[in-house]
Protein backbone atom coordinates (compact mmCIF):
# COMPACT_ATOMS: atom_id res chain seq x y z
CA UNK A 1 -18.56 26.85 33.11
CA UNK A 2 -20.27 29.94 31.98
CA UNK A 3 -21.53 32.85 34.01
CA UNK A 4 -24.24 35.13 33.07
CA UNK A 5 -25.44 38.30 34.76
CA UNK A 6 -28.41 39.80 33.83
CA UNK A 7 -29.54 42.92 34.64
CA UNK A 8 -32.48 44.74 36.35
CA UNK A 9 -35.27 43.99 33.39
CA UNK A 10 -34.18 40.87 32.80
CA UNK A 11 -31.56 41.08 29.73
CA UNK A 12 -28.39 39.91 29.39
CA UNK A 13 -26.02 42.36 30.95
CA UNK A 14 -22.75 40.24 30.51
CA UNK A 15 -21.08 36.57 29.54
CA UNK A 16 -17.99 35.41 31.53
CA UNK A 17 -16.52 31.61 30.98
CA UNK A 18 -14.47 30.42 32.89
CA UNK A 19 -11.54 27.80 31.97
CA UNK A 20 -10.91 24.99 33.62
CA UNK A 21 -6.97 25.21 34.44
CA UNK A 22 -6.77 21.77 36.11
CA UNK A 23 -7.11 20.22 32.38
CA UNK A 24 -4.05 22.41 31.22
CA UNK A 25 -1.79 21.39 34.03
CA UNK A 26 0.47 18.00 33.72
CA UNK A 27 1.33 16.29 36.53
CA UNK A 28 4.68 16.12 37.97
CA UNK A 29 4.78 13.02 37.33
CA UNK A 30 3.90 13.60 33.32
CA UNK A 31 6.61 16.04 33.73
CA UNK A 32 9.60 13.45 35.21
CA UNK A 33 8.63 10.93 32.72
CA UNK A 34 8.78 13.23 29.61
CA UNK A 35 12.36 14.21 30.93
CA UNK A 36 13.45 11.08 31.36
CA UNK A 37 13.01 9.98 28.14
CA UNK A 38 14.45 12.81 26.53
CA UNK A 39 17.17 11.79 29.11
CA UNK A 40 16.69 8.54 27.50
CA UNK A 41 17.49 9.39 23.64
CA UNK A 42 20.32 7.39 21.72
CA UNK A 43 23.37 9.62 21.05
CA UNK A 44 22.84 8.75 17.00
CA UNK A 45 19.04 9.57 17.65
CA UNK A 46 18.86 12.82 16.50
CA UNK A 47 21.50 12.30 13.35
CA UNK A 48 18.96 14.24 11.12
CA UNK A 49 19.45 17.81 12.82
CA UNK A 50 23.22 17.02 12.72
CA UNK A 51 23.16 16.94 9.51
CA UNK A 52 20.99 19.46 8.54
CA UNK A 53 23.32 21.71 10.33
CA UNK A 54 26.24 19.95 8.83
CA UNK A 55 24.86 20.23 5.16
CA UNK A 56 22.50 22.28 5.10
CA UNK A 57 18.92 22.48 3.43
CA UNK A 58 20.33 21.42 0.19
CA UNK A 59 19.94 17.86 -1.98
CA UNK A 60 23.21 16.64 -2.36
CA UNK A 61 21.96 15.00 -5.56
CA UNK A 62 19.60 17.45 -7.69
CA UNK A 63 21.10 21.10 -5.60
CA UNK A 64 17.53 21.85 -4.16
CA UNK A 65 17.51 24.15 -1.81
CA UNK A 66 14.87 24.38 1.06
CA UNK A 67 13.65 26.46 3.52
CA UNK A 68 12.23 25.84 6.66
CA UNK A 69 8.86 25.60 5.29
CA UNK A 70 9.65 22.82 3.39
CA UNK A 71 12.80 20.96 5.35
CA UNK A 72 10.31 17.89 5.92
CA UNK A 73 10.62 17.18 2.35
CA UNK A 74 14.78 16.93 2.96
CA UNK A 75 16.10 13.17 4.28
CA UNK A 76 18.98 11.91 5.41
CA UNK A 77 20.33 9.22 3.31
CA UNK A 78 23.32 6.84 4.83
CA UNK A 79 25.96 5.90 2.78
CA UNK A 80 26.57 2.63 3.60
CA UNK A 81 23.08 1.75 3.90
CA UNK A 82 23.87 1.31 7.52
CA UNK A 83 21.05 3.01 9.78
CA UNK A 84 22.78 2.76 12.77
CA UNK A 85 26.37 3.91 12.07
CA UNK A 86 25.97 7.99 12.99
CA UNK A 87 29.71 9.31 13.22
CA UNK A 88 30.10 12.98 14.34
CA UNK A 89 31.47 14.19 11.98
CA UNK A 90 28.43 13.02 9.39
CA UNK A 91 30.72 11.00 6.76
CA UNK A 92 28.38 8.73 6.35
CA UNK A 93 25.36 10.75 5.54
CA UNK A 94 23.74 12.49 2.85
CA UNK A 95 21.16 15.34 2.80
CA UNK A 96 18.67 14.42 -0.25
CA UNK A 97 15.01 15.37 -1.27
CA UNK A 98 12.37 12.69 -0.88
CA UNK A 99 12.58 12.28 -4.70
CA UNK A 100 16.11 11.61 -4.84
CA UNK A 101 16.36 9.20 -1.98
CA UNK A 102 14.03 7.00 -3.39
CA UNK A 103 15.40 7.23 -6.64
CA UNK A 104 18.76 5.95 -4.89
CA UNK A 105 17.19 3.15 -3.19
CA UNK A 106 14.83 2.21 -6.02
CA UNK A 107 17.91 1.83 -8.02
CA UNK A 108 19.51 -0.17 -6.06
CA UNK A 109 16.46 -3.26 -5.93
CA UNK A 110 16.01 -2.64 -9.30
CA UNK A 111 19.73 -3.67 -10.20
CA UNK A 112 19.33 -6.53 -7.80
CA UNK A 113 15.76 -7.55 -9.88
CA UNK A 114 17.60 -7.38 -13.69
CA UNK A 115 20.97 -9.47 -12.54
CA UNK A 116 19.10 -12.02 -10.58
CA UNK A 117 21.10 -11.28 -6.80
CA UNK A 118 18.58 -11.15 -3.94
CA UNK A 119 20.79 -8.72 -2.07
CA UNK A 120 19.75 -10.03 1.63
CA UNK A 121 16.40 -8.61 0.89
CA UNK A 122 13.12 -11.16 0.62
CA UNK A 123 10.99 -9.67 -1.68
CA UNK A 124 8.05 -11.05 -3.69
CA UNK A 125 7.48 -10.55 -7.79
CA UNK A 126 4.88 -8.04 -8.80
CA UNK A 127 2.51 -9.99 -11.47
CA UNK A 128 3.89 -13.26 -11.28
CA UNK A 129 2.55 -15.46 -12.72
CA UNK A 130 2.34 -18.82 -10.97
CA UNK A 131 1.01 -21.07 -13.55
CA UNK A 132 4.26 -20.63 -15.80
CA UNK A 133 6.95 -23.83 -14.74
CA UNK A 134 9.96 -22.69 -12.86
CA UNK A 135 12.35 -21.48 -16.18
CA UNK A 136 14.68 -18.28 -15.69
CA UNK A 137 12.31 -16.32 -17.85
CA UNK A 138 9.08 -17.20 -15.96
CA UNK A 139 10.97 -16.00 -12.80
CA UNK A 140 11.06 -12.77 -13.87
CA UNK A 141 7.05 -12.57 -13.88
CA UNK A 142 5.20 -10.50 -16.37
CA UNK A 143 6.42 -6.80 -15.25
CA UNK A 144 10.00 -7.88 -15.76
CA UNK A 145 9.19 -9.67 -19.27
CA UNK A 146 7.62 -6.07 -19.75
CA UNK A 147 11.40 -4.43 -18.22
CA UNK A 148 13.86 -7.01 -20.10
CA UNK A 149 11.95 -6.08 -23.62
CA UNK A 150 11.86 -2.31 -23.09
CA UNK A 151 15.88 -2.86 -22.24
CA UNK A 152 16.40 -5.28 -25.62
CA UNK A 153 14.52 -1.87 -27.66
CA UNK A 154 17.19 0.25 -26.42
């Protein structure tokens, strides 16, 4: 709350707030619970930093290098597509840029689309069309009728 003293005629002399420190102190027990769950943490948890130190701020893929400004923009890519296998010594990982991991895994459904294998993924057509009668070509839906002739062209 602010103080003001003013002075002998009546003018503002001087302006003193003062802060409220029992908003800016935690309780203890804020404090225990916070380091319990750090306590708490999966040993594969914190796989990124591994392997930032491991790798370093580079793209395996396109050789990008990054600095700390911009190390949000680096991910860590596993292998074996496997999220929670996180050995030590970081053979199954991969430092790449946000552009190159979703090239990798756009790949990847997009191979599974074209050859007609589901892959263990459930995932809807874009554009299909659900008038057409249930042939191989109207499964494919307009977008990949638009994919399959671009391929033929080439």
């Amino acid at each position: 709350m602010p103080r003001v003293t003013f002075g002998k005629k009546g003018g503002r002399v001087r302006t003193i707030t003062v802060k409220d420190k029992s908003q800016d102190m935690r309780s203890a027990e804020d404090v225990v619970r916070d380091l319990k769950r750090e306590q708490q943490k999966l040993p594969g948890e914190d796989y990124r930093e591994k392997s930032l130190a491991l790798y370093g701020l580079l793209c395996a893929r396109c050789g990008r290098e990054f600095d700390e400004s911009t190390r949000h923009l680096l991910t860590v890519h596993h292998k074996d597509g496997n999220h929670g296998n996180n050995p030590l010594d970081g053979s199954n990982w991969e430092n790449l840029c946000i552009y190159c991991h979703e090239d990798v895994h756009s790949r990847g459904i997009l191979g599974e689309y074209l050859t007609g294998s589901s892959g263990g993924s459930d995932s809807s057509l874009a554009y299909e069309d659900l008038n057409v009668k249930d042939t191989p070509q109207a499964k494919l839906g307009s977008l990949g009728d638009k994919l399959k002739k671009a391929m033929e062209k080439k």
